[in-house]
C-alpha atoms as a PDB file:
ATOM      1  CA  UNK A   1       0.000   0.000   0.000  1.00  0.00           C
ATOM      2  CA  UNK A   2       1.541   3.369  -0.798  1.00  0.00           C
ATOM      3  CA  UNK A   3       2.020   6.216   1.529  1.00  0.00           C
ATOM      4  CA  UNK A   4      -0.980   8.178   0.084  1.00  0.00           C
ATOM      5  CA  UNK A   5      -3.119   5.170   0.208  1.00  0.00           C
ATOM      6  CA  UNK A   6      -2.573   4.673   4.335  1.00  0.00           C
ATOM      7  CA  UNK A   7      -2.670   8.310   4.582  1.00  0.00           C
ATOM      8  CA  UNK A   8      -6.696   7.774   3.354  1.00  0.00           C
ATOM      9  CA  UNK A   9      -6.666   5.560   5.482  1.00  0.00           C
ATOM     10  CA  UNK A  10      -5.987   6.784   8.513  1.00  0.00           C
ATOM     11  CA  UNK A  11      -8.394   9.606   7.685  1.00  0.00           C
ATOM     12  CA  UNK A  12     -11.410   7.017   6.959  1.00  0.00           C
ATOM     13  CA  UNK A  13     -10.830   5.281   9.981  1.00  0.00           C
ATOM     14  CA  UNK A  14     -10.407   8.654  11.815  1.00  0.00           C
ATOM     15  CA  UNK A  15     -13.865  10.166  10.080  1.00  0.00           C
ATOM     16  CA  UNK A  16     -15.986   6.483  11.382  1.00  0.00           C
ATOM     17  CA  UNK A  17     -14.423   7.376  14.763  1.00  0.00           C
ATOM     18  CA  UNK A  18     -15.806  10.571  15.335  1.00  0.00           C
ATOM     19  CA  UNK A  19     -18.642   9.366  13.777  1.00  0.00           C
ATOM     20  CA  UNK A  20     -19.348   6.490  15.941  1.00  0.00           C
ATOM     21  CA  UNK A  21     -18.355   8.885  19.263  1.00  0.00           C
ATOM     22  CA  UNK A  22     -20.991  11.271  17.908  1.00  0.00           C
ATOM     23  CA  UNK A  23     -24.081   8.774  17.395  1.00  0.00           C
ATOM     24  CA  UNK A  24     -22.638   7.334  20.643  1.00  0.00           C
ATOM     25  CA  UNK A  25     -23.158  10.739  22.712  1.00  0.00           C
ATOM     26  CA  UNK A  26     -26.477  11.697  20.685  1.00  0.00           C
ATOM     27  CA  UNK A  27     -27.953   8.472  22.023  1.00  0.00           C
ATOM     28  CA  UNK A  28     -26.501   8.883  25.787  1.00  0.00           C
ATOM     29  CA  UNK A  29     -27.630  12.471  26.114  1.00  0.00           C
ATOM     30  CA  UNK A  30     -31.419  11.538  24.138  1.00  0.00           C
ATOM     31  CA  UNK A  31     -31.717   9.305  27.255  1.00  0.00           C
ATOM     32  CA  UNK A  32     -30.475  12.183  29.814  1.00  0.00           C
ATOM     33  CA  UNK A  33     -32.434  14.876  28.596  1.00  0.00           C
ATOM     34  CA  UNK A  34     -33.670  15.946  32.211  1.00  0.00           C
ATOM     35  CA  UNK A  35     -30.220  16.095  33.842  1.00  0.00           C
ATOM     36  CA  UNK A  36     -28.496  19.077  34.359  1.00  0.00           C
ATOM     37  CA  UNK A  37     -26.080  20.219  32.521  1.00  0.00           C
ATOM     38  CA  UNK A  38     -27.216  18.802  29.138  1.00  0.00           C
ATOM     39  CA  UNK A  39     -30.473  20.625  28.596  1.00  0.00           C
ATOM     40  CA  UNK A  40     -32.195  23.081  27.589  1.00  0.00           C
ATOM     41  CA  UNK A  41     -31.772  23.116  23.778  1.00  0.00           C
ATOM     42  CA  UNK A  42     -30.785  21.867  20.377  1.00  0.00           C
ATOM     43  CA  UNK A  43     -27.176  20.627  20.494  1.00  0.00           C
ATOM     44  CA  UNK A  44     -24.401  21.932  18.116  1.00  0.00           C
ATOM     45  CA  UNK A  45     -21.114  19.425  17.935  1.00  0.00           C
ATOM     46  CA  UNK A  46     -17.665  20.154  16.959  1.00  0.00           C
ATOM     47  CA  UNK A  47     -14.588  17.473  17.083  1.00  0.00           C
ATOM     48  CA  UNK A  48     -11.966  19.034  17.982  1.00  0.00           C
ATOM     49  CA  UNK A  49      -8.628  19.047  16.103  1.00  0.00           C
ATOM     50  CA  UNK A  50      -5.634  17.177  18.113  1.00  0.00           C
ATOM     51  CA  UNK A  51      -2.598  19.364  19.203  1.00  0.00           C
ATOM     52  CA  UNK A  52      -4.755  22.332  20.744  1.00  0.00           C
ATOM     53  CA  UNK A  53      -2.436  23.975  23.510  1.00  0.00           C
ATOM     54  CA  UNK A  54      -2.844  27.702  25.020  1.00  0.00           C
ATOM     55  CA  UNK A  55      -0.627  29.414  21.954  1.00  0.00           C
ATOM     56  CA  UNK A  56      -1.926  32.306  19.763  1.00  0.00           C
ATOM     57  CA  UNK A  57      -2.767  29.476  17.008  1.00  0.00           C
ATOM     58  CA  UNK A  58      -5.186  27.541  18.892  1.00  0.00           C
ATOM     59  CA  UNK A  59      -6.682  30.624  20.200  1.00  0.00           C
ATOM     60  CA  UNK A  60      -7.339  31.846  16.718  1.00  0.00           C
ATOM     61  CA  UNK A  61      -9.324  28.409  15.673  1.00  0.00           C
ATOM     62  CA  UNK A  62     -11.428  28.137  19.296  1.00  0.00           C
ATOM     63  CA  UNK A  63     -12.341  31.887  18.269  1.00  0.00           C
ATOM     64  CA  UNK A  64     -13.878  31.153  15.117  1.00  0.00           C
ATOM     65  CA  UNK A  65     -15.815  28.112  16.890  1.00  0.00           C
ATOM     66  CA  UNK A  66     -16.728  30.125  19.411  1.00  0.00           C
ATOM     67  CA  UNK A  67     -18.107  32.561  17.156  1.00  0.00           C
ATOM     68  CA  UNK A  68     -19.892  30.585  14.714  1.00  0.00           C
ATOM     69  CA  UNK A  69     -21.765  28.798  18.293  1.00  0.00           C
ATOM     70  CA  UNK A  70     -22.813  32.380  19.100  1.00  0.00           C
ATOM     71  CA  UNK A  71     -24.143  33.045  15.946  1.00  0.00           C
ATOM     72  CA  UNK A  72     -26.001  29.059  15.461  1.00  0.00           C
ATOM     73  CA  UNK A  73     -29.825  28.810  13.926  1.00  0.00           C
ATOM     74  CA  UNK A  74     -31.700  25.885  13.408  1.00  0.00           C
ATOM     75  CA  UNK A  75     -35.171  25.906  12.250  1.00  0.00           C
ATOM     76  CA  UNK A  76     -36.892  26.114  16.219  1.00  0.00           C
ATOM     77  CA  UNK A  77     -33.832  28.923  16.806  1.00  0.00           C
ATOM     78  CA  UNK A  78     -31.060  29.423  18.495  1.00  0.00           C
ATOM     79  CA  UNK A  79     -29.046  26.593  19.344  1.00  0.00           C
ATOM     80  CA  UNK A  80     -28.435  26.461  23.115  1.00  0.00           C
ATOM     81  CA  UNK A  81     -25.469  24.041  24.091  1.00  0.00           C
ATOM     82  CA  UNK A  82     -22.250  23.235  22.527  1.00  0.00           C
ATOM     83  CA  UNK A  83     -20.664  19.796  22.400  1.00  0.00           C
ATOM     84  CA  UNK A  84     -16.611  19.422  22.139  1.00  0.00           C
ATOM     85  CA  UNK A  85     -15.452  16.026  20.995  1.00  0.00           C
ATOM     86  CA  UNK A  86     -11.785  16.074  21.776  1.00  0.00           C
ATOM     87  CA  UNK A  87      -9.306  14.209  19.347  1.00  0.00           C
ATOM     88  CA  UNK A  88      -8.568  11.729  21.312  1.00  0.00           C
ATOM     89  CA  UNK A  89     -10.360   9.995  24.588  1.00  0.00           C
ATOM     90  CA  UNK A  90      -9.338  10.931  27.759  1.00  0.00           C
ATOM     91  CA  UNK A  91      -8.018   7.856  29.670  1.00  0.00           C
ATOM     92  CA  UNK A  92      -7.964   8.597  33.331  1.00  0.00           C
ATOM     93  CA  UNK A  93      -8.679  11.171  35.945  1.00  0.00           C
ATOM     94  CA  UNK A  94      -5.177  13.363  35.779  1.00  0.00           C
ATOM     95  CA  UNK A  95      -5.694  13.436  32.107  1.00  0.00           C
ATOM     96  CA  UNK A  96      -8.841  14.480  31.814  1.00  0.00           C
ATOM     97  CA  UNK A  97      -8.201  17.735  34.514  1.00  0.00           C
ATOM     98  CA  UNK A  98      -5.413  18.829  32.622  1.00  0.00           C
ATOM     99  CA  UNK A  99      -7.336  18.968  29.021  1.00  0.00           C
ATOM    100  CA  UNK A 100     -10.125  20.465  30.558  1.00  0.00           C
ATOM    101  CA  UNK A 101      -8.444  22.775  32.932  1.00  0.00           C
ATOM    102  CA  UNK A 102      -6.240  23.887  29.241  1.00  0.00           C
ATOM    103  CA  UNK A 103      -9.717  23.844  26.841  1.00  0.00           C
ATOM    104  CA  UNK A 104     -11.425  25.963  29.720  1.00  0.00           C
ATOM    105  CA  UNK A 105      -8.621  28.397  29.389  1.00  0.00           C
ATOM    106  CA  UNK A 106      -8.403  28.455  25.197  1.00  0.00           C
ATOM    107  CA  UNK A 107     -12.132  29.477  25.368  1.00  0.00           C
ATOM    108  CA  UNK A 108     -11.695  31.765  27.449  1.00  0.00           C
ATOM    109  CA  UNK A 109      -9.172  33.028  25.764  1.00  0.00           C
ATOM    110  CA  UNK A 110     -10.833  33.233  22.722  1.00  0.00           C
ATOM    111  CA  UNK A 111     -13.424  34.690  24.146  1.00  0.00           C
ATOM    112  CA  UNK A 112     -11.387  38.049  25.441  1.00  0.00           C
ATOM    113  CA  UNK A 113     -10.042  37.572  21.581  1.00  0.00           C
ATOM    114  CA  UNK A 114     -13.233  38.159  20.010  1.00  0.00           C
ATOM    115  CA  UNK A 115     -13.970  40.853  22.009  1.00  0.00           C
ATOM    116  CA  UNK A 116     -10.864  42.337  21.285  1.00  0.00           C
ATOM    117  CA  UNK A 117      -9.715  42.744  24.401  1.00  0.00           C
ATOM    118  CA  UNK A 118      -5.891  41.273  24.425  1.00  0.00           C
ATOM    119  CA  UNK A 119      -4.874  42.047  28.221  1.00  0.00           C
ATOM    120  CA  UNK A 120      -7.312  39.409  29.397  1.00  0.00           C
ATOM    121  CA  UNK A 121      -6.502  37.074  26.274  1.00  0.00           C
ATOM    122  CA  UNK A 122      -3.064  36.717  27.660  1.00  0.00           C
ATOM    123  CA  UNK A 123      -4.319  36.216  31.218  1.00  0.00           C
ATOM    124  CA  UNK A 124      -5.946  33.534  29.964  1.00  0.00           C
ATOM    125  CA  UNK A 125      -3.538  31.897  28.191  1.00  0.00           C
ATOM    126  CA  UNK A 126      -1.440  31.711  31.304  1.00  0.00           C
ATOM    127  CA  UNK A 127      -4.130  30.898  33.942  1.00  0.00           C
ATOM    128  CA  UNK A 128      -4.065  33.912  35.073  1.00  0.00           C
ATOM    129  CA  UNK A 129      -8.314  35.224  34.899  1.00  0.00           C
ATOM    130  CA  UNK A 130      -9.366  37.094  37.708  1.00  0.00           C
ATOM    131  CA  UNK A 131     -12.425  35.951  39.238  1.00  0.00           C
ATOM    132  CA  UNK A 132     -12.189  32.082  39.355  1.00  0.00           C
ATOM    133  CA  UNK A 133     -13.183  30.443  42.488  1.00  0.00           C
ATOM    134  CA  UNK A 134     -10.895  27.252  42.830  1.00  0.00           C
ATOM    135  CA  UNK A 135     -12.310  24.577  45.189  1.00  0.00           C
ATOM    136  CA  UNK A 136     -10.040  22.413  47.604  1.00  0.00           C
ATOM    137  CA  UNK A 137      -9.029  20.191  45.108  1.00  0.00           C
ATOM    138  CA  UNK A 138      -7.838  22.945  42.480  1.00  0.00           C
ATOM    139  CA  UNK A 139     -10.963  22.755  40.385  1.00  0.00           C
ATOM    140  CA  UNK A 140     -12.646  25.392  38.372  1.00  0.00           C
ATOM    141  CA  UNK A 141     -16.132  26.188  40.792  1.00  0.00           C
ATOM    142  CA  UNK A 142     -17.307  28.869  38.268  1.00  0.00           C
ATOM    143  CA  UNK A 143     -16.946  27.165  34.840  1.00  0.00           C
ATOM    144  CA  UNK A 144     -17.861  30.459  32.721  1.00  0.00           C
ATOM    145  CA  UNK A 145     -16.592  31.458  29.544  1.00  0.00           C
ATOM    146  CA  UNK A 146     -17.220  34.826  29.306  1.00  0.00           C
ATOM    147  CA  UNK A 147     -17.643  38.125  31.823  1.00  0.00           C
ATOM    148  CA  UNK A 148     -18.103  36.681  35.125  1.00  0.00           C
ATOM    149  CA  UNK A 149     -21.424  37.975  36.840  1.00  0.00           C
ATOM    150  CA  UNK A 150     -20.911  41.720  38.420  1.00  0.00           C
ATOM    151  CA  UNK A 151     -21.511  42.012  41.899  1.00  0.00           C
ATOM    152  CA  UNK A 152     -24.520  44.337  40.999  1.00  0.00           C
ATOM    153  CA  UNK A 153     -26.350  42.205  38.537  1.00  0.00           C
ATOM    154  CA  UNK A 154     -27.599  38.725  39.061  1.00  0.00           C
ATOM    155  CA  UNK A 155     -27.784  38.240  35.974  1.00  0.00           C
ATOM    156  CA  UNK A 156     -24.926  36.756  33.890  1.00  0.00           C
ATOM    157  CA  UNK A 157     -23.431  38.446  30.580  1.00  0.00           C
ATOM    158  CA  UNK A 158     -25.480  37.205  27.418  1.00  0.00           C
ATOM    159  CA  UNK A 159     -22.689  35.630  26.007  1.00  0.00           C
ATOM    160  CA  UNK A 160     -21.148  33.820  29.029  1.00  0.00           C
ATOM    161  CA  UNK A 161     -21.207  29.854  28.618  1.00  0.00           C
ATOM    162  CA  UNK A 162     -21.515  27.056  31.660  1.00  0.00           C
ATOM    163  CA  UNK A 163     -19.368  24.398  30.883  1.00  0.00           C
ATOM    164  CA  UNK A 164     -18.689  20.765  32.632  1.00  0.00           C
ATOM    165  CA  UNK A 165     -16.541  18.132  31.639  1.00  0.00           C
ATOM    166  CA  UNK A 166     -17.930  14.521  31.417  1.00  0.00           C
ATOM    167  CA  UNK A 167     -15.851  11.404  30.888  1.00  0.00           C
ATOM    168  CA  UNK A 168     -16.257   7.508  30.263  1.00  0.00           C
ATOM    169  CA  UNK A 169     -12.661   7.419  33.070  1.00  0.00           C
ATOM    170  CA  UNK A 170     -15.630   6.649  35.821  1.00  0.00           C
ATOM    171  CA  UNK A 171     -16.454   3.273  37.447  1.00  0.00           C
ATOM    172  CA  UNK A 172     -19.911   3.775  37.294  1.00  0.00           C
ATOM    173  CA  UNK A 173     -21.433   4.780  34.101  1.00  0.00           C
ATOM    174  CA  UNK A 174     -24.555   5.944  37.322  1.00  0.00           C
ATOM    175  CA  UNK A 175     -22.411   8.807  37.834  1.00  0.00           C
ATOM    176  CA  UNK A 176     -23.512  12.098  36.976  1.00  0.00           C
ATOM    177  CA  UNK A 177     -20.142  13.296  35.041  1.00  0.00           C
ATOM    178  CA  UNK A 178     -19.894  10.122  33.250  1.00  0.00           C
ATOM    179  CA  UNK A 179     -20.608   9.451  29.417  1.00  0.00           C
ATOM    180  CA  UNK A 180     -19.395   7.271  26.969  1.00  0.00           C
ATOM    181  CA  UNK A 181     -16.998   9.144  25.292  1.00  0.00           C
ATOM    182  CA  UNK A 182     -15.130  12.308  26.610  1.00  0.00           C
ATOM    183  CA  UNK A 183     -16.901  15.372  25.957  1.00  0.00           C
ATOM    184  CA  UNK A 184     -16.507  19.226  27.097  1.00  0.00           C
ATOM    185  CA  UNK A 185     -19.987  20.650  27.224  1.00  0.00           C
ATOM    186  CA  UNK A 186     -20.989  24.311  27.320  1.00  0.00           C
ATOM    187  CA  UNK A 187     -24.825  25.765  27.710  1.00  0.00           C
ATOM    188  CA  UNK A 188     -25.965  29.637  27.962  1.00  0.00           C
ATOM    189  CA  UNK A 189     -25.058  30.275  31.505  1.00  0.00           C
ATOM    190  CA  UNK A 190     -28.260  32.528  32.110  1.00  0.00           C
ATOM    191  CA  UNK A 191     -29.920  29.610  31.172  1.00  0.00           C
ATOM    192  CA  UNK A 192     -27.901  27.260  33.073  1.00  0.00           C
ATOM    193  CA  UNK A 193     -28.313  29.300  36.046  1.00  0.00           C
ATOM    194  CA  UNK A 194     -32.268  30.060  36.035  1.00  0.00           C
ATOM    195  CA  UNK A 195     -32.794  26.466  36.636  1.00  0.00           C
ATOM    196  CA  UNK A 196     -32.076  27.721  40.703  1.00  0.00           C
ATOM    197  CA  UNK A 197     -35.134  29.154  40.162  1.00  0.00           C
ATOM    198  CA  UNK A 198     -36.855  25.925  39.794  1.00  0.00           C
ATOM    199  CA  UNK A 199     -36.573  24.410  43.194  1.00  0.00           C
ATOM    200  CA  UNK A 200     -37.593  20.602  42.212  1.00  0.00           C
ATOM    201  CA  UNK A 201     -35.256  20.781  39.046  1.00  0.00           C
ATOM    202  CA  UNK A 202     -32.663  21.896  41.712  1.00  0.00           C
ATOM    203  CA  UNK A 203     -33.727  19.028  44.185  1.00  0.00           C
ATOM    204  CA  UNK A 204     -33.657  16.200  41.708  1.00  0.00           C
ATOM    205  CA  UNK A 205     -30.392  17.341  40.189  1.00  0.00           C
ATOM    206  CA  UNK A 206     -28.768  17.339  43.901  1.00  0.00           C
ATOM    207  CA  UNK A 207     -30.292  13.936  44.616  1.00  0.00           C
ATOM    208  CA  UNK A 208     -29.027  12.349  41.506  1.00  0.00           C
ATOM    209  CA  UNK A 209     -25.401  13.812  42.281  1.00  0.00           C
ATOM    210  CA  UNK A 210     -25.811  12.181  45.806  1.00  0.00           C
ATOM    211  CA  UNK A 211     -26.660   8.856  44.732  1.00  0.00           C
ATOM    212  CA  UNK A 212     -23.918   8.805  41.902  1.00  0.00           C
ATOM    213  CA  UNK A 213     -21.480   9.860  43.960  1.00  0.00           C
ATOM    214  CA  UNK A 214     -22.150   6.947  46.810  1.00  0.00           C
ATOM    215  CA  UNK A 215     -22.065   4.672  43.902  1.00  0.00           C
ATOM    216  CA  UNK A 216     -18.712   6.290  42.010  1.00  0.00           C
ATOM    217  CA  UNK A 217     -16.698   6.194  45.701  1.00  0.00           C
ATOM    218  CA  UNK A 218     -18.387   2.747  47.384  1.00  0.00           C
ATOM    219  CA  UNK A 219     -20.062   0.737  44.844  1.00  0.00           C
ATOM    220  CA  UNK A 220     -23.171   0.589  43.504  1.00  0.00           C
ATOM    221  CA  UNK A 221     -24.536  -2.006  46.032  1.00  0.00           C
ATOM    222  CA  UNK A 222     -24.828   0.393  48.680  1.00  0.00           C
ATOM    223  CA  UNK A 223     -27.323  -0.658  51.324  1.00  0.00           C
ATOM    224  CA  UNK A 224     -29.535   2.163  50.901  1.00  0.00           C
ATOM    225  CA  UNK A 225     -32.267   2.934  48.585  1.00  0.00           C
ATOM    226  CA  UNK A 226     -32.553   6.163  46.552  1.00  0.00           C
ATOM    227  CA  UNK A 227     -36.129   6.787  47.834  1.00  0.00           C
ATOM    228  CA  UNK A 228     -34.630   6.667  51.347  1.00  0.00           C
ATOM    229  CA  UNK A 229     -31.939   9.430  50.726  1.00  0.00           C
ATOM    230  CA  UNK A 230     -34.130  11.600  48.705  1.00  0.00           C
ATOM    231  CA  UNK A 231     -36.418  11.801  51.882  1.00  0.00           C
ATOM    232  CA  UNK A 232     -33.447  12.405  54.311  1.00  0.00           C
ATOM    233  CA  UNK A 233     -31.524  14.829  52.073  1.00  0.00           C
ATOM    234  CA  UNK A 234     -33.397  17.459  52.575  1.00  0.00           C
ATOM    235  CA  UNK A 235     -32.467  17.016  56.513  1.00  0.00           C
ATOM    236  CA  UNK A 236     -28.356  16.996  55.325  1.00  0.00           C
ATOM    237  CA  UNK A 237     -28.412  20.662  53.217  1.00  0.00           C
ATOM    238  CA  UNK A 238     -30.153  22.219  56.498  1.00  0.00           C
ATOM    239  CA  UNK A 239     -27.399  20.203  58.425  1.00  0.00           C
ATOM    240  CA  UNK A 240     -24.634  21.524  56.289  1.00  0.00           C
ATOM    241  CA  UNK A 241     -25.826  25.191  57.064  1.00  0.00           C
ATOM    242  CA  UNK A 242     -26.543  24.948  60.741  1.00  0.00           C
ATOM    243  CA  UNK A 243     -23.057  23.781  61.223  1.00  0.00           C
ATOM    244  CA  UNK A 244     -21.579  26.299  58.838  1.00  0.00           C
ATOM    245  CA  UNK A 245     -23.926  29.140  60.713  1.00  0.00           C
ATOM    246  CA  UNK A 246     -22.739  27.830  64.037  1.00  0.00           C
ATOM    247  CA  UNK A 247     -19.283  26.846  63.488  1.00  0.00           C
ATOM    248  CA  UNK A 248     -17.795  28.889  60.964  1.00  0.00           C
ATOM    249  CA  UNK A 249     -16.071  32.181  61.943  1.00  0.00           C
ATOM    250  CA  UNK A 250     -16.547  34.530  58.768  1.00  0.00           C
ATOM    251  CA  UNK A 251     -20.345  35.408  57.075  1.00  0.00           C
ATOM    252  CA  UNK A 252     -21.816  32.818  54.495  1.00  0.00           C
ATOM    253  CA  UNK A 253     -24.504  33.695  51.980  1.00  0.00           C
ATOM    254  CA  UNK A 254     -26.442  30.723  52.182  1.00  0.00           C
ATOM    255  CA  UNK A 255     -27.853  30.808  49.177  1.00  0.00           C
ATOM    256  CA  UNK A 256     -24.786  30.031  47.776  1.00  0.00           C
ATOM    257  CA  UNK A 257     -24.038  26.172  47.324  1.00  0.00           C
ATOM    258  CA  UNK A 258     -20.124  26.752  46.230  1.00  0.00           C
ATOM    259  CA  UNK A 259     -19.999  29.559  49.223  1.00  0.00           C
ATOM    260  CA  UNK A 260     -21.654  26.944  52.327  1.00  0.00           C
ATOM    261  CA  UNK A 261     -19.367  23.988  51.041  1.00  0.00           C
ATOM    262  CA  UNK A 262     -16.205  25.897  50.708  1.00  0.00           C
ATOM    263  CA  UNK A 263     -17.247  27.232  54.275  1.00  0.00           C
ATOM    264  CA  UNK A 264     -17.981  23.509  55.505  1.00  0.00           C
ATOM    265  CA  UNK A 265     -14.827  22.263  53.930  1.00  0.00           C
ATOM    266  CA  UNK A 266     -12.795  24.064  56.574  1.00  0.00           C
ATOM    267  CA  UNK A 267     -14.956  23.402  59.782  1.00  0.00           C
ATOM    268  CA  UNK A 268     -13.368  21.227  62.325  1.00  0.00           C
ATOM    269  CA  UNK A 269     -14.427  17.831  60.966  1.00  0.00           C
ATOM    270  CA  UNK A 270     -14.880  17.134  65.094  1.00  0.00           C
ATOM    271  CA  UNK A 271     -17.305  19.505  65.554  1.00  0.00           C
ATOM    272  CA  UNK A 272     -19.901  18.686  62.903  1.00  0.00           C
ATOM    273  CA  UNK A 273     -19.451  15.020  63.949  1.00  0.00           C
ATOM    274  CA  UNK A 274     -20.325  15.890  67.183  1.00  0.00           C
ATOM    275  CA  UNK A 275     -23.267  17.995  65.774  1.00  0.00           C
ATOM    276  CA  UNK A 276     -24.563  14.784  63.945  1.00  0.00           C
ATOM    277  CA  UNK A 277     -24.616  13.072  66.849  1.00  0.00           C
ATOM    278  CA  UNK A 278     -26.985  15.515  68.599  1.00  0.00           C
ATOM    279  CA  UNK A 279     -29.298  15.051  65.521  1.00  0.00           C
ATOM    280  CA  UNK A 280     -28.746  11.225  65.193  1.00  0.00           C
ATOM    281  CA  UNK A 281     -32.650  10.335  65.901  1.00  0.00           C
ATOM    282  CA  UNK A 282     -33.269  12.450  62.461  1.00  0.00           C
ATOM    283  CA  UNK A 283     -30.289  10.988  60.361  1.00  0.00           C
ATOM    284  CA  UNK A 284     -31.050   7.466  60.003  1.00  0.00           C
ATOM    285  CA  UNK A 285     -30.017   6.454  56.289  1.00  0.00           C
ATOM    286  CA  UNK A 286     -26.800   8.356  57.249  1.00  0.00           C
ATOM    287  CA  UNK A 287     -25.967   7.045  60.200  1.00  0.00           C
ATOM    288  CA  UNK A 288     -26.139   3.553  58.303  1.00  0.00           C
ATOM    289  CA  UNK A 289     -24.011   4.826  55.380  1.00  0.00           C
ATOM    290  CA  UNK A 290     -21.883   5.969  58.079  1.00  0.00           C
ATOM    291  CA  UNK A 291     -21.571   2.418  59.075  1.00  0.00           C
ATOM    292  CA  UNK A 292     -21.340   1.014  55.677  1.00  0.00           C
ATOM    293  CA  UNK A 293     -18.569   3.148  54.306  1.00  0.00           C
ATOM    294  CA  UNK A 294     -16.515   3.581  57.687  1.00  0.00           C
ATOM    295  CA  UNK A 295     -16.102   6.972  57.093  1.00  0.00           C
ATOM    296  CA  UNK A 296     -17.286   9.810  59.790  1.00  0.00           C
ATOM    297  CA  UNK A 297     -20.252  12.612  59.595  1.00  0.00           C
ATOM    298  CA  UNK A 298     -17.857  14.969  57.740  1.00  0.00           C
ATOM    299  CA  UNK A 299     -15.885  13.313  55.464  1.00  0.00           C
ATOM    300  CA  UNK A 300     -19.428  11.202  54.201  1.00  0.00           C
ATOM    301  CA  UNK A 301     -20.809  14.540  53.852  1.00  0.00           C
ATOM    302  CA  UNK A 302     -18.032  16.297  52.563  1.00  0.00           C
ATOM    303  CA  UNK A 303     -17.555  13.601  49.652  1.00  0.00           C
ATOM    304  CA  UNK A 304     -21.777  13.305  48.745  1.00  0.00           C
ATOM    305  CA  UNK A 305     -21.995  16.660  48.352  1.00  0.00           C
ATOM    306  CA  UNK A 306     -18.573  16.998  46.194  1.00  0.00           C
ATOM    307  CA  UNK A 307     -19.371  18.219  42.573  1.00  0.00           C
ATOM    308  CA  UNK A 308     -19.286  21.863  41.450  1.00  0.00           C
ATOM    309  CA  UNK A 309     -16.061  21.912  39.616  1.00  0.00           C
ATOM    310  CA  UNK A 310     -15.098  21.971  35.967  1.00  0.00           C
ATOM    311  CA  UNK A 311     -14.234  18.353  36.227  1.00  0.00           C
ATOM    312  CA  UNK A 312     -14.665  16.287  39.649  1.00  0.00           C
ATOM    313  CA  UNK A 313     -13.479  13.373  40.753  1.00  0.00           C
ATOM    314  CA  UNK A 314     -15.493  12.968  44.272  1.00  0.00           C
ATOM    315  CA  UNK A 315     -12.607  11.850  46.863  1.00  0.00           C
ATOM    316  CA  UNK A 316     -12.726  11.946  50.599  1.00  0.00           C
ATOM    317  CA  UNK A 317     -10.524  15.570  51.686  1.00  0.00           C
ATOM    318  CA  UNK A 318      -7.551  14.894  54.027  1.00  0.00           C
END
């Protein structure tokens, strides 16, 4: 075979790829529609080209992406969320952070180059964005392409984009970041963040992230149903808040999830044990998956309630 004849080839097989990842995702997400983040809205896909790195280059192409997503019709109008395909899968945990951690950067990047604005294009190209809340683990807790909100509007810029990272590098394919084939998605963020408005949306989506996680960190044969722990969880957020109100030294809005955890992260893990305990007569199911797990109060809830970053990998903190 000659040289040109593997190079079609390689191409061919490269072309059935992404189009076997594509049908692959279009089928997962047809069966999610419900769960946050992939709705609301007609999908747009692009497959990323391999080699993409925070240069002037890359910047240039995630740009023009970025502006033909902004300007994307379809016949019942705008298109709402944006799947990346990236070249190649991602194959573990480490891998995955540091693509998306780089691809959250080049959009933002090309973001501040669109808008002409190449102080902040540079910031991002070095990491460097003012405004991004990092969690205890590093990750991103405000995943937003675009102007961050101002302190004197709730509402977000137009143009800023939500966007998760969701992987097939979990052990269970129950967990709410998994999918079958790596995939960066982005949604409106007004959109994104109006669903707080909807308090069962908000409650399901929290439940689901619960259960998933007690399934991605223990194993999916948990002694516990899901009925069970959507009837106590309600009981665990107020729990979380009483011991950040009671506990924690410095002011907490509490409606803000990211704000209470961050703030519950760095309590004494002694102290809201010893809280539970008070409350144990109203803390059943956790008090068994206490038992189950062998893990405390704090660290169990510390760990169910882990998942607001760019890409999250629920793990018990130290």
């Amino acid at each position: 075979m000659s040289v040109a004849s593997k190079v079609d080839k390689r191409q061919e097989m490269q072309c059935l790829n992404q189009e076997e990842r594509e049908l692959g995702l279009r089928a997962w997400i047809a069966r999610r529609e419900g769960v946050c983040p992939y709705a609301p809205g007609i999908a747009r896909f692009t497959h990323l080209p391999a080699g993409l790195k925070l240069d002037h280059e890359s910047v240039r192409y995630a740009a023009s992406e970025l502006g033909a997503f902004y300007k994307a019709k379809s016949k019942q109008g705008k298109v709402m969320r944006w799947m990346l395909i990236p070249a190649e899968e991602w194959v573990d945990h480490d891998t995955a952070r540091q693509q998306t951690e780089m691809l959250y950067f080049l959009f933002v990047a090309a973001y501040f180059y669109i808008e002409g604005d190449k102080k902040r294009m540079k910031a991002a190209l070095m990491g460097q964005i003012a405004g991004v809340d990092l969690g205890p683990n590093g990750e991103i807790n405000n995943p937003v392409i675009g102007k961050l909100a101002s302190a004197k509007k709730e509402a977000l810029h137009p143009r800023s984009l939500f966007c998760t990272a969701l992987a097939p590098t979990y052990s269970s394919n129950k967990f709410y970041r998994y999918a079958p084939h790596s995939l960066l998605v982005m949604v409106y963020a007004n959109d994104f963040m109006a669903k707080k408005r909807h308090v069962d949306v908000i409650s399901r989506i929290t439940h689901e992230m619960i259960c998933s996680n007690l399934m991605e960190l223990w194993g999916e044969d948990i002694d516990c149903s899901v009925e069970a722990i959507a009837a106590e969880l309600p009981y665990w957020e107020r729990l979380i808040e009483m011991a950040v109100r009671s506990i924690a030294l410095a002011k907490v809005d509490a409606g803000s999830i990211s704000q209470v955890m961050n703030a519950f992260r760095r309590l004494d893990g002694r102290h809201v044990d010893a809280l539970c305990q008070r409350e144990i007569s109203c803390l059943p199911v956790l008090a068994s998956l206490c038992a189950n797990t062998g893990q405390s109060f704090f660290v169990l809830l510390n760990s169910l309630f882990s998942g607001s970053g760019l890409y999250v990998l629920p793990k018990q903190p130290r």
